[in-house]
PDB file of N, CA and C in Angstrom:
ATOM      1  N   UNK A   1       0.817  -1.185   0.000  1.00  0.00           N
ATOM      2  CA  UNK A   1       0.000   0.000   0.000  1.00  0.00           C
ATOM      3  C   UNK A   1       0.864   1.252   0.000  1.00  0.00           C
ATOM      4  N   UNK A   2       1.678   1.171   0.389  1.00  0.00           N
ATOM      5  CA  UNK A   2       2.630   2.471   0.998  1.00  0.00           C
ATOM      6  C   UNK A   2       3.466   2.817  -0.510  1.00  0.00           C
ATOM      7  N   UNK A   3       4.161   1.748  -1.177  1.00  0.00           N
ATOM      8  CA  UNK A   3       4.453   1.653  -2.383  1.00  0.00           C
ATOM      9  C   UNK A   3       3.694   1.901  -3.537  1.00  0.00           C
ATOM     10  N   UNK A   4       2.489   1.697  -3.410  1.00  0.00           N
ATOM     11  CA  UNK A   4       1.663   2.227  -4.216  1.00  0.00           C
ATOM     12  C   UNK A   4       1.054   3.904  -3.864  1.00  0.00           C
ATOM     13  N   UNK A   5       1.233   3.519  -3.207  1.00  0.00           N
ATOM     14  CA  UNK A   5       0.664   5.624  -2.843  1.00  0.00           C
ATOM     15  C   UNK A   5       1.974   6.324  -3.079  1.00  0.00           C
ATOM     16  N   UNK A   6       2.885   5.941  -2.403  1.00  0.00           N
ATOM     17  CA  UNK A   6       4.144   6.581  -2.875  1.00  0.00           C
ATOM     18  C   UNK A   6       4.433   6.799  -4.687  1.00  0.00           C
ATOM     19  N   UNK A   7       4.490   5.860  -5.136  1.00  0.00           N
ATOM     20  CA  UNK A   7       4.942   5.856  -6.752  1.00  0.00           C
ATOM     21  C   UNK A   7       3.359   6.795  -7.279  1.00  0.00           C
ATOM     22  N   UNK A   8       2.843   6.432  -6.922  1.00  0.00           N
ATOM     23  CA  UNK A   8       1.379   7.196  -7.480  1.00  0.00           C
ATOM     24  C   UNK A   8       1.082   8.451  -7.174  1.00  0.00           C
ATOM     25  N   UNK A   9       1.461   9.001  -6.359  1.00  0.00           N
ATOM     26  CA  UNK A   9       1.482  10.499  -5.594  1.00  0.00           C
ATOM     27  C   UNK A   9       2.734  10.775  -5.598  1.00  0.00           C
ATOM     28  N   UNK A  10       4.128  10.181  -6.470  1.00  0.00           N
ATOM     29  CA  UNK A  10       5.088  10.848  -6.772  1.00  0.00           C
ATOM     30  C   UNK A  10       5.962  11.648  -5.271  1.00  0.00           C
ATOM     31  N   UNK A  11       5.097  11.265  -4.014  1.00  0.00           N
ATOM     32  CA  UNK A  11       5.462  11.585  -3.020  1.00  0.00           C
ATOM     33  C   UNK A  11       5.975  10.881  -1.594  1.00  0.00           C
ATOM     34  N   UNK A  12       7.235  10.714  -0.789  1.00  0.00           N
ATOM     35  CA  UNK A  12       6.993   9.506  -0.089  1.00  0.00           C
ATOM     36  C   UNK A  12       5.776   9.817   0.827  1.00  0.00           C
ATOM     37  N   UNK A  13       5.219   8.392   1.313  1.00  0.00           N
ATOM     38  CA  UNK A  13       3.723   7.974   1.738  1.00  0.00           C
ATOM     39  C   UNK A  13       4.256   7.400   3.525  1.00  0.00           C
ATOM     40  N   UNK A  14       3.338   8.145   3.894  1.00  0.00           N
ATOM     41  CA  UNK A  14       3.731   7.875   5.770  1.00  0.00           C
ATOM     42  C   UNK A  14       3.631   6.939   6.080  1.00  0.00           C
ATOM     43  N   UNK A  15       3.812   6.348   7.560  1.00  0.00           N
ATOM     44  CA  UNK A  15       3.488   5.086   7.822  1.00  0.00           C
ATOM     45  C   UNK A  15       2.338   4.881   7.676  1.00  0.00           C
ATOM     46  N   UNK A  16       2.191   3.796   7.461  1.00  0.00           N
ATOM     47  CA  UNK A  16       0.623   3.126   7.237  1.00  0.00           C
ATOM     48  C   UNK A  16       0.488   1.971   8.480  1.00  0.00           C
ATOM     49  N   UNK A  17      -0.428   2.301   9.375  1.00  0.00           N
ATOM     50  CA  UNK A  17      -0.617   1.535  10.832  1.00  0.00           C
ATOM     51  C   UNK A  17      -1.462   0.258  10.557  1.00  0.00           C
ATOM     52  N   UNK A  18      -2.102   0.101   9.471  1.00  0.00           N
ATOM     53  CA  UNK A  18      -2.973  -1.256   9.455  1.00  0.00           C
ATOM     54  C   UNK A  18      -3.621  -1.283   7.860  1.00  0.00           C
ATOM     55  N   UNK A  19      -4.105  -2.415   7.356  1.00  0.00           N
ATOM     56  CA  UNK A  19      -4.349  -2.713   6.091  1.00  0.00           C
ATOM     57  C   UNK A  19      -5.406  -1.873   6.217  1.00  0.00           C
ATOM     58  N   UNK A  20      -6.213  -1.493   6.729  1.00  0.00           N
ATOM     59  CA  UNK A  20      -7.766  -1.102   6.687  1.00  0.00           C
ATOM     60  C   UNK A  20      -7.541   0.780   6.684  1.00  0.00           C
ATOM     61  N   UNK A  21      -6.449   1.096   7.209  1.00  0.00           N
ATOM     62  CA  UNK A  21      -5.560   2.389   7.307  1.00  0.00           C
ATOM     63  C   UNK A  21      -5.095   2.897   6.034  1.00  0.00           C
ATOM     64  N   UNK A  22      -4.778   2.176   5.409  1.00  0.00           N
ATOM     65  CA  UNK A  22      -3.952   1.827   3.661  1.00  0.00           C
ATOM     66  C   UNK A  22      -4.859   1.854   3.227  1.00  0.00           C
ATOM     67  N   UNK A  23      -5.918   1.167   3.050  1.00  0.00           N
ATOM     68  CA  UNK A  23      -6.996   1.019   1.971  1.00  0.00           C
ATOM     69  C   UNK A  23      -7.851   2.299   1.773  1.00  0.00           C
ATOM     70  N   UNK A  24      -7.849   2.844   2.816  1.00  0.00           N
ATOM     71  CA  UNK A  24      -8.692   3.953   3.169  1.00  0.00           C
ATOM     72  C   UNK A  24      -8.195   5.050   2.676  1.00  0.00           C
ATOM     73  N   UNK A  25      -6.596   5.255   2.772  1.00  0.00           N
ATOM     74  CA  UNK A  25      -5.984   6.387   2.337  1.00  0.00           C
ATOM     75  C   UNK A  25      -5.538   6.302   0.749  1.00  0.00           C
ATOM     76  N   UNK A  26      -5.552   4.838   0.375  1.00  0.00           N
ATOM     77  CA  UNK A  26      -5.551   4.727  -1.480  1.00  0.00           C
ATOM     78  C   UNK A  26      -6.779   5.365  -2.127  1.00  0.00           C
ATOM     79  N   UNK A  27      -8.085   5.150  -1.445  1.00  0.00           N
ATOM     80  CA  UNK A  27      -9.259   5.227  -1.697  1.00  0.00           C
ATOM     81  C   UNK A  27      -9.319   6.711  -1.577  1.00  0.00           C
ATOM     82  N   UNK A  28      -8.495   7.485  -0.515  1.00  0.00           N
ATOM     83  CA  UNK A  28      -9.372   8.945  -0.474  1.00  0.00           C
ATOM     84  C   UNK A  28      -8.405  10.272  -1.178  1.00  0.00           C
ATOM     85  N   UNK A  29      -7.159   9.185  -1.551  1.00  0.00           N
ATOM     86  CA  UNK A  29      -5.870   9.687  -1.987  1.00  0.00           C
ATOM     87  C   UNK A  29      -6.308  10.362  -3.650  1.00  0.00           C
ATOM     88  N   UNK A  30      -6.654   8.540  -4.273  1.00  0.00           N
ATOM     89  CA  UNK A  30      -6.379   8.635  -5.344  1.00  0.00           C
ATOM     90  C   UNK A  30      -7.861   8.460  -5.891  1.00  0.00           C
ATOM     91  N   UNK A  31      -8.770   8.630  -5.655  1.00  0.00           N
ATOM     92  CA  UNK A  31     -10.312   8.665  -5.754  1.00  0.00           C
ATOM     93  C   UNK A  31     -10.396   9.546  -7.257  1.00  0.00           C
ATOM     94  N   UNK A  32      -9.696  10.387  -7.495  1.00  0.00           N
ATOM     95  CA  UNK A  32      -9.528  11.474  -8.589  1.00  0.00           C
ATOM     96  C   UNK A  32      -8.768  11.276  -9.645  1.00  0.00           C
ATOM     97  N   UNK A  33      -7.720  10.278  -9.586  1.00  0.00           N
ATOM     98  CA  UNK A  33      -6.694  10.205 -10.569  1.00  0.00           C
ATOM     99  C   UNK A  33      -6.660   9.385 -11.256  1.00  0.00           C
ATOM    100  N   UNK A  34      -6.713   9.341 -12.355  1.00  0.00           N
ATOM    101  CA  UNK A  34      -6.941   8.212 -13.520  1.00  0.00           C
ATOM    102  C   UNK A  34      -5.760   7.358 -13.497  1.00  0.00           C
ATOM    103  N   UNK A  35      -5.611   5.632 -13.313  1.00  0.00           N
ATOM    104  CA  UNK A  35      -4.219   5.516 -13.284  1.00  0.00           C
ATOM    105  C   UNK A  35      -4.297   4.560 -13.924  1.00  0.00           C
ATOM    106  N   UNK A  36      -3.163   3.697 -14.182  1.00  0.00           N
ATOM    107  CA  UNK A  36      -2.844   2.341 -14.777  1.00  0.00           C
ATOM    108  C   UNK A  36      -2.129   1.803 -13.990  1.00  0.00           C
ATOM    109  N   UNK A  37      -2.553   0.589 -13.458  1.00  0.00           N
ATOM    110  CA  UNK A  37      -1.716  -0.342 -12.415  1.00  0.00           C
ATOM    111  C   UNK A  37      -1.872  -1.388 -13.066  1.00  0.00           C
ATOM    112  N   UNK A  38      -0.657  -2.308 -12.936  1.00  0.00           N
ATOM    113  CA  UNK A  38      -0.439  -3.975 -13.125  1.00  0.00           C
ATOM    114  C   UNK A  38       0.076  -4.265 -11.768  1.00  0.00           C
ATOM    115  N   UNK A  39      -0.732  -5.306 -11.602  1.00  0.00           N
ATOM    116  CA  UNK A  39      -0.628  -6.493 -10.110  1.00  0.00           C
ATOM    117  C   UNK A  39       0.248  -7.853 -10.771  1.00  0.00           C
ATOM    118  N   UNK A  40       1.082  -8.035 -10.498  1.00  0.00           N
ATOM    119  CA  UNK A  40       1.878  -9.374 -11.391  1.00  0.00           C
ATOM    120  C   UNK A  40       1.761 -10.444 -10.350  1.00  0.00           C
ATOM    121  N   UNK A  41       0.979 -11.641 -10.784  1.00  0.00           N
ATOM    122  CA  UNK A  41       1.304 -12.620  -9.996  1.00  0.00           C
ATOM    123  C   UNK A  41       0.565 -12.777  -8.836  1.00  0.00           C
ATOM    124  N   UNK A  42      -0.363 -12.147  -8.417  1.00  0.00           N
ATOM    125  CA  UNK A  42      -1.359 -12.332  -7.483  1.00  0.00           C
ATOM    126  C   UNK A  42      -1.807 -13.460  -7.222  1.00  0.00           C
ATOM    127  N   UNK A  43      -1.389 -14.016  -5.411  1.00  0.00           N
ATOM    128  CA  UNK A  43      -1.909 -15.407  -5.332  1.00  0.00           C
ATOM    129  C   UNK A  43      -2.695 -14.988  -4.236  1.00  0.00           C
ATOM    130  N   UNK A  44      -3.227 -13.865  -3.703  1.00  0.00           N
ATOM    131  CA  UNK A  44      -3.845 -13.846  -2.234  1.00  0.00           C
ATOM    132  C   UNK A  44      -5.013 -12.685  -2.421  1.00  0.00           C
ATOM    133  N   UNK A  45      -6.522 -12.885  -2.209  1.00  0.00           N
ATOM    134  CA  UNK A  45      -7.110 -12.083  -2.209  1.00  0.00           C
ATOM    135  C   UNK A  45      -7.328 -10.877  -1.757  1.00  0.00           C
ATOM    136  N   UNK A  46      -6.969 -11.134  -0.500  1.00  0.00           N
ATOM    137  CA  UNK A  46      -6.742  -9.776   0.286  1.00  0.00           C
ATOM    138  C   UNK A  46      -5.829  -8.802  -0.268  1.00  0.00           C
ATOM    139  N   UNK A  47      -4.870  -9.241  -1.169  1.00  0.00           N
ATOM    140  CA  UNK A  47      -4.152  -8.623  -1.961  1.00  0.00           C
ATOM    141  C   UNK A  47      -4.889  -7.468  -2.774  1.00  0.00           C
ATOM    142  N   UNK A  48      -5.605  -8.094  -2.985  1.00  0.00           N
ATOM    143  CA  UNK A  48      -6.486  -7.454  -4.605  1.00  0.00           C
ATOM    144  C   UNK A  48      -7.305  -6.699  -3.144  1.00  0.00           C
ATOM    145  N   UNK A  49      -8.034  -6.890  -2.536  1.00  0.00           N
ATOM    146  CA  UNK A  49      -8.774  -6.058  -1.637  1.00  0.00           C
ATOM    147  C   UNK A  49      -8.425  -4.778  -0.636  1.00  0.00           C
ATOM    148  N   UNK A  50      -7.032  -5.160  -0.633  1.00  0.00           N
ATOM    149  CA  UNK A  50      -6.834  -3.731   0.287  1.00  0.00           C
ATOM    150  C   UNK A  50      -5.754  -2.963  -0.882  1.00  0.00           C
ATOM    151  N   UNK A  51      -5.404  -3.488  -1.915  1.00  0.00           N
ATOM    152  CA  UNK A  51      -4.922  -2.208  -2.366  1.00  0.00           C
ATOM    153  C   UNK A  51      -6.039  -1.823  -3.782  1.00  0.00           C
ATOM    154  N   UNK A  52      -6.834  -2.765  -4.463  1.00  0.00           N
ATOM    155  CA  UNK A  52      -7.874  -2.175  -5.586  1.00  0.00           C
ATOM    156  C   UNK A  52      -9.261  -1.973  -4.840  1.00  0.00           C
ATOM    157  N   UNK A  53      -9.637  -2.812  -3.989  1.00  0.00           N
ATOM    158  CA  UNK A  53     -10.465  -2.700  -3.584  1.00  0.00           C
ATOM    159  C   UNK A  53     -12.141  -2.411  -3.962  1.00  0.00           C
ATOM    160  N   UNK A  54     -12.384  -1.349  -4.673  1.00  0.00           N
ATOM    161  CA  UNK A  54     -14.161  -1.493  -6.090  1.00  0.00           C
ATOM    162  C   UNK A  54     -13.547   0.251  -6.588  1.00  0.00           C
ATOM    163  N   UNK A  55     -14.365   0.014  -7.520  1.00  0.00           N
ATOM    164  CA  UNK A  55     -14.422   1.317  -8.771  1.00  0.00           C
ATOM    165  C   UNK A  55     -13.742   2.403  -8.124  1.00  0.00           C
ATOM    166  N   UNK A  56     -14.297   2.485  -7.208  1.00  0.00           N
ATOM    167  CA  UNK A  56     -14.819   3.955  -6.521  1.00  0.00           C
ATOM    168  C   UNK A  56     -13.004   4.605  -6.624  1.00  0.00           C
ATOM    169  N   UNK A  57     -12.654   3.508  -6.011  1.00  0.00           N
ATOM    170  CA  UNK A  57     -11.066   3.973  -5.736  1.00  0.00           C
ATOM    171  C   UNK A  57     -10.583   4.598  -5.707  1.00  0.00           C
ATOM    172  N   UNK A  58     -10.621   4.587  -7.865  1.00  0.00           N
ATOM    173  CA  UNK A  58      -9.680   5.062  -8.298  1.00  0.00           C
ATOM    174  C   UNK A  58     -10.403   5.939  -9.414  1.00  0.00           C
ATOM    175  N   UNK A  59     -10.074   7.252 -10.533  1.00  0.00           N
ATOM    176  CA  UNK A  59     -10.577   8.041 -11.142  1.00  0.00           C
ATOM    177  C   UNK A  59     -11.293   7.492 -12.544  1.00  0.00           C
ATOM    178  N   UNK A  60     -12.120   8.350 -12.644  1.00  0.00           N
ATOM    179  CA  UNK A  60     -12.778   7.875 -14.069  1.00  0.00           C
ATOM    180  C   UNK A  60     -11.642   7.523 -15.398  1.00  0.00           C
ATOM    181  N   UNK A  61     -11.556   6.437 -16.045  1.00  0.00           N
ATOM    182  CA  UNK A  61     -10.763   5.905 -16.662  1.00  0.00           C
ATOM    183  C   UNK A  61      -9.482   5.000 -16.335  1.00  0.00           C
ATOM    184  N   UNK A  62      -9.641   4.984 -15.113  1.00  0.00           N
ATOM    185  CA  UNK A  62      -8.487   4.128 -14.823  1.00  0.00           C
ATOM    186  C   UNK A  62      -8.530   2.681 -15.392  1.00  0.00           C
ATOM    187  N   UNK A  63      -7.263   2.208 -15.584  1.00  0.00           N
ATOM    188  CA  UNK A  63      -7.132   0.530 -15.384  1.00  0.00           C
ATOM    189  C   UNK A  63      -6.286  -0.485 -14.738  1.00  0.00           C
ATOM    190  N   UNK A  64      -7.161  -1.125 -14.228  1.00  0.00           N
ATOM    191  CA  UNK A  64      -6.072  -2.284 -13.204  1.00  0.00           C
ATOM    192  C   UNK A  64      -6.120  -3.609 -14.426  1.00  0.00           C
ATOM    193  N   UNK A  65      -4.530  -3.981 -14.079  1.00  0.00           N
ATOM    194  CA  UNK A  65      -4.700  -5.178 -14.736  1.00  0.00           C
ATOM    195  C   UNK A  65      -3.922  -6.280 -13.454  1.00  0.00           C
ATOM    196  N   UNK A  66      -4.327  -7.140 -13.476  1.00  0.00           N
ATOM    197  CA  UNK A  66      -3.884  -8.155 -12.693  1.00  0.00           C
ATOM    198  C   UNK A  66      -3.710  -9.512 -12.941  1.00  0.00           C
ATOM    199  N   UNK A  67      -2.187 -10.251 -13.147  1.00  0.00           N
ATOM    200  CA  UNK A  67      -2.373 -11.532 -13.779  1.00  0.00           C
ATOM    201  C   UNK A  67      -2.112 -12.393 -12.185  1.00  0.00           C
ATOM    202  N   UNK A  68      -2.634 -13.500 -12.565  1.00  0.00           N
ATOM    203  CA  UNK A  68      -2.583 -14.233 -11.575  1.00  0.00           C
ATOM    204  C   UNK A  68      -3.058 -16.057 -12.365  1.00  0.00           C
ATOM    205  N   UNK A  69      -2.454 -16.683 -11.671  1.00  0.00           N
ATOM    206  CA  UNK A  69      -3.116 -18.382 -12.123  1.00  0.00           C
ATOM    207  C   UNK A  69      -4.595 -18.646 -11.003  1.00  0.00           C
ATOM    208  N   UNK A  70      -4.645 -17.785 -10.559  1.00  0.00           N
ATOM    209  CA  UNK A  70      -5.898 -18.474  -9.780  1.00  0.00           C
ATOM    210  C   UNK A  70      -7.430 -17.437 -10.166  1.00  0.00           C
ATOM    211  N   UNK A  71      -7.929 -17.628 -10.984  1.00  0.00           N
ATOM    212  CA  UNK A  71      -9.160 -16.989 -11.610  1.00  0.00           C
ATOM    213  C   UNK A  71     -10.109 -16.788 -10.036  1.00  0.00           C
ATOM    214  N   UNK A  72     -10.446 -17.530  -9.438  1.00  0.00           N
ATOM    215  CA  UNK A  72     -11.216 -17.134  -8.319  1.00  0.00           C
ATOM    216  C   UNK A  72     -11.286 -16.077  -7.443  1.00  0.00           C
ATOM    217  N   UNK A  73      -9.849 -15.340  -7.737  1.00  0.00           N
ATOM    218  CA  UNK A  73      -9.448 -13.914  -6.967  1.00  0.00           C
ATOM    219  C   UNK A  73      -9.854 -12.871  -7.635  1.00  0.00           C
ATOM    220  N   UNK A  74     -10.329 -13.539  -9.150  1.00  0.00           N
ATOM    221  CA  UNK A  74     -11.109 -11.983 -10.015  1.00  0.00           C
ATOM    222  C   UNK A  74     -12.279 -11.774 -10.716  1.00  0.00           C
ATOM    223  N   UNK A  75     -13.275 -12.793  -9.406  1.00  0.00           N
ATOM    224  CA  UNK A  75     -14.447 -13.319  -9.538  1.00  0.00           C
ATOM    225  C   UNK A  75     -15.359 -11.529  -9.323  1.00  0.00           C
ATOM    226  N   UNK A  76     -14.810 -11.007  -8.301  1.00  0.00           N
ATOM    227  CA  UNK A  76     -15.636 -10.210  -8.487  1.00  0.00           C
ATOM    228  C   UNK A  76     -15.576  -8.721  -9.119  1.00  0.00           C
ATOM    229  N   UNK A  77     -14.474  -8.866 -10.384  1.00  0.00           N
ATOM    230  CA  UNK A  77     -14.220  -7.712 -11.165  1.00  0.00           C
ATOM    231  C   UNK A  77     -14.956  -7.817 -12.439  1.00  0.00           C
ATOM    232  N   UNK A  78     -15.117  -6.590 -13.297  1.00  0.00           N
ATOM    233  CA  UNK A  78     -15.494  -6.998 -13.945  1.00  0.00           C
ATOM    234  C   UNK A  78     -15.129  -7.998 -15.752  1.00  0.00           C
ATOM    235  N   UNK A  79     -14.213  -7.552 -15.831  1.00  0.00           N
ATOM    236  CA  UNK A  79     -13.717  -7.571 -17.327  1.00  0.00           C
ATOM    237  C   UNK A  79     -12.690  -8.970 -16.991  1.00  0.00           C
ATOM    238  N   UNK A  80     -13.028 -10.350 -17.590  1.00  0.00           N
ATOM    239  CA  UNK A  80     -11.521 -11.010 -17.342  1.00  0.00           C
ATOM    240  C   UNK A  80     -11.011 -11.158 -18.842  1.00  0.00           C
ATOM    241  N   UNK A  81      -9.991 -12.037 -18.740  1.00  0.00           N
ATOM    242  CA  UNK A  81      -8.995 -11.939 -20.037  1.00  0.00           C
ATOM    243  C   UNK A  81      -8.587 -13.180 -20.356  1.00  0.00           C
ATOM    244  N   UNK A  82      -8.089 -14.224 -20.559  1.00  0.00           N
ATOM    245  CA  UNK A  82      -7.667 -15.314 -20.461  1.00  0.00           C
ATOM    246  C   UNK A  82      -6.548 -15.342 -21.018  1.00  0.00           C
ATOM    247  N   UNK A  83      -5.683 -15.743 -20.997  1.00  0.00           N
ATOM    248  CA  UNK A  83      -4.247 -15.501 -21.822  1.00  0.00           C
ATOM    249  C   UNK A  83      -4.150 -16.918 -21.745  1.00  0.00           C
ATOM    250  N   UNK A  84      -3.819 -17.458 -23.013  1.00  0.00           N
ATOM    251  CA  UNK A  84      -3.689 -18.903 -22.967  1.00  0.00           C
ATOM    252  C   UNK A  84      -1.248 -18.532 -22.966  1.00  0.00           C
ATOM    253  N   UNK A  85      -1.148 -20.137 -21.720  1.00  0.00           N
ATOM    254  CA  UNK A  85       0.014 -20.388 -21.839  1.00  0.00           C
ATOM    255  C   UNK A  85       1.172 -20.062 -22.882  1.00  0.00           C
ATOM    256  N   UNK A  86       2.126 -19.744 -22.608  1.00  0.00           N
ATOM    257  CA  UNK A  86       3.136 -19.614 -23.888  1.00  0.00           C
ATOM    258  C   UNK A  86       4.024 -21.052 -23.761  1.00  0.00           C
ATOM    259  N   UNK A  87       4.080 -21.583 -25.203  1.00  0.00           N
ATOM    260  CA  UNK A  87       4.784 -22.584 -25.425  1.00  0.00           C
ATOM    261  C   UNK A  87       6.544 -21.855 -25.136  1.00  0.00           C
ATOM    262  N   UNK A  88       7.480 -23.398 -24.564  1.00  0.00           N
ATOM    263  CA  UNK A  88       8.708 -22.662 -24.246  1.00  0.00           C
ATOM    264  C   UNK A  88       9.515 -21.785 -24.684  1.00  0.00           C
ATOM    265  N   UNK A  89       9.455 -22.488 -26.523  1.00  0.00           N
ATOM    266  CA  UNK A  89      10.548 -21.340 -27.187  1.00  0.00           C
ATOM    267  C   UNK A  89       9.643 -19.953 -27.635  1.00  0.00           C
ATOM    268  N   UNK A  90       8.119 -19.416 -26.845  1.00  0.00           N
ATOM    269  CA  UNK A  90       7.553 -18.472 -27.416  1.00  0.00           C
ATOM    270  C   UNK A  90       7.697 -17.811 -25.920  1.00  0.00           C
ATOM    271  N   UNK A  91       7.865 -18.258 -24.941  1.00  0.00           N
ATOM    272  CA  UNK A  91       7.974 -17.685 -23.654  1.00  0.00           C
ATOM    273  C   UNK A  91      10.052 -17.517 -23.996  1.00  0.00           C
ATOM    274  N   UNK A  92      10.748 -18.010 -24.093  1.00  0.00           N
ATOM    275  CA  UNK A  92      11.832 -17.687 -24.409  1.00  0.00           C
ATOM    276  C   UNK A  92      12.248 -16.380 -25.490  1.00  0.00           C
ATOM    277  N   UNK A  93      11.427 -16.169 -26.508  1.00  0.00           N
ATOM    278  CA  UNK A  93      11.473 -15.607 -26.786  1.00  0.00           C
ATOM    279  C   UNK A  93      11.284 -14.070 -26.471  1.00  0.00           C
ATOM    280  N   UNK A  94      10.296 -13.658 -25.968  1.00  0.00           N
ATOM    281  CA  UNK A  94       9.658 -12.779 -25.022  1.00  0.00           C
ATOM    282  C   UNK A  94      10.659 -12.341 -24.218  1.00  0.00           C
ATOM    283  N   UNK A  95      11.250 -13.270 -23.375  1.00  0.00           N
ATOM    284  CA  UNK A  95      12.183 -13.154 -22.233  1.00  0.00           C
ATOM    285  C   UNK A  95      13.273 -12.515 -22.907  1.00  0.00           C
ATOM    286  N   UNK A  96      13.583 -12.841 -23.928  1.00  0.00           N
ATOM    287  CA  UNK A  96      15.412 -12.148 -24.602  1.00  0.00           C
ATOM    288  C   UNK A  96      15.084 -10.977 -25.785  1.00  0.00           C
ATOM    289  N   UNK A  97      13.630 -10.490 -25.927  1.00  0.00           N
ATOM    290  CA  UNK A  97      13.471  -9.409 -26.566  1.00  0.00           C
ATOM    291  C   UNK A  97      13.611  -8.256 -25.083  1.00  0.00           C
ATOM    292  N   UNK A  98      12.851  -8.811 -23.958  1.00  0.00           N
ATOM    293  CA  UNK A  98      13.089  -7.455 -23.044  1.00  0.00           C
ATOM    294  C   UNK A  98      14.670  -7.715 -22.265  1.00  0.00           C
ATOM    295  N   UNK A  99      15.236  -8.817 -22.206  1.00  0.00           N
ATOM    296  CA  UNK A  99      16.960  -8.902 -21.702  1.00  0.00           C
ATOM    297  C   UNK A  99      17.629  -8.410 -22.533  1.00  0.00           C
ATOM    298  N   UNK A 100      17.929  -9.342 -23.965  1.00  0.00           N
ATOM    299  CA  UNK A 100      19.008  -8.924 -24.494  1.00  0.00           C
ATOM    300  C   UNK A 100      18.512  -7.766 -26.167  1.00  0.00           C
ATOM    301  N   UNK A 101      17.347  -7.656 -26.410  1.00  0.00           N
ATOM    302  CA  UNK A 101      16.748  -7.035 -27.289  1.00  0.00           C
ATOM    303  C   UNK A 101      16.778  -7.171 -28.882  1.00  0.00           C
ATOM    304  N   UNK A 102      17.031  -8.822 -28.471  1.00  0.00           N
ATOM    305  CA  UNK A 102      16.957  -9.781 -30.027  1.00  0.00           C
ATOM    306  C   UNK A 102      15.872 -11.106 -29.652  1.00  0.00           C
ATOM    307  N   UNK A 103      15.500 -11.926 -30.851  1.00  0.00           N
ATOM    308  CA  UNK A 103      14.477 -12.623 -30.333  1.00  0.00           C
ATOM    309  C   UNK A 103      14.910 -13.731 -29.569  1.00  0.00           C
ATOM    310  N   UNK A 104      16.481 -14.524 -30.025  1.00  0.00           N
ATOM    311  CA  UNK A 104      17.211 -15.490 -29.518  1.00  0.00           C
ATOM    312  C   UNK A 104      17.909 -15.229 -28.747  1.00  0.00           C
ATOM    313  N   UNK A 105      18.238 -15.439 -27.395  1.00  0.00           N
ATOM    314  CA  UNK A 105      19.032 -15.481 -26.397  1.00  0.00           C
ATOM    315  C   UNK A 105      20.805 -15.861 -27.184  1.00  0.00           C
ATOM    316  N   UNK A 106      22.051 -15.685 -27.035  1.00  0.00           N
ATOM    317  CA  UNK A 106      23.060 -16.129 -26.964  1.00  0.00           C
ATOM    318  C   UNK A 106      23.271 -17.609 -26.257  1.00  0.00           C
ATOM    319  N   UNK A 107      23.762 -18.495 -27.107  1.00  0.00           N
ATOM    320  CA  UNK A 107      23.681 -19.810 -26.633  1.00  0.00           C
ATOM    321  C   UNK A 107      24.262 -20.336 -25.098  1.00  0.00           C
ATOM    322  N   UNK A 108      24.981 -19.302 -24.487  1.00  0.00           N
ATOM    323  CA  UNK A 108      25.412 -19.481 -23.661  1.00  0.00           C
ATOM    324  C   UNK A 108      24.549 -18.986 -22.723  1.00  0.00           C
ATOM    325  N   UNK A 109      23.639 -18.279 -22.573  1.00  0.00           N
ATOM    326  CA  UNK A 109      22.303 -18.442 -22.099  1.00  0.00           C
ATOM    327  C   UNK A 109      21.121 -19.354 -21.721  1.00  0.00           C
ATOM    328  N   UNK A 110      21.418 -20.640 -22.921  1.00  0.00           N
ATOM    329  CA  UNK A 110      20.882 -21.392 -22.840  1.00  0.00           C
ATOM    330  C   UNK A 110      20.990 -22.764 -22.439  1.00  0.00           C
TER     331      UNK A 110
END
């Protein structure tokens, strides 16, 4: 929470005394500001609840995106996505366009 108010308000963010403390101050912080957040990897609901928490949040147009393997944590959003698996050498690939900024890794990489 503190990391997210901080990077988002461009300002450092005080202590935060309890999750319910955090949620409250994302909510009354950033209620106005249109943002774009990615959640990577989300395995815990409460996750998704004290820092997105419902609409209200965050400003007209915002978007959260959140990947996660467990679909049940984004039962109650609205929009889902499905991304089907990447086969190895298409997930390899991916990986050495943002490392090395060619599509093939150097064999000694591999």
């Amino acid at each position: 929470q503190k990391t997210l108010l901080s990077g988002l308000l461009k300002k450092k963010s005080k202590k935060i005394s309890s999750f319910y403390v955090g949620a409250r101050m994302i909510k009354t912080k950033l209620c106005r500001l249109k943002v774009l957040i990615v959640f990577d990897d989300v395995d815990d609901e409460d996750q998704l609840e004290y820092l997105v928490g419902n609409h209200d949040w965050f400003g007209g147009g915002s978007i959260i995106i959140t990947t996660t393997r467990n679909q049940d944590l984004l039962r109650r959003h609205d929009q889902l996505y499905s991304v089907p698996e990447l086969a190895k050498d298409e997930a390899i690939e991916v990986f050495s366009w943002h490392a090395f900024q060619k599509p093939t890794p150097d064999k000694e990489f591999l």
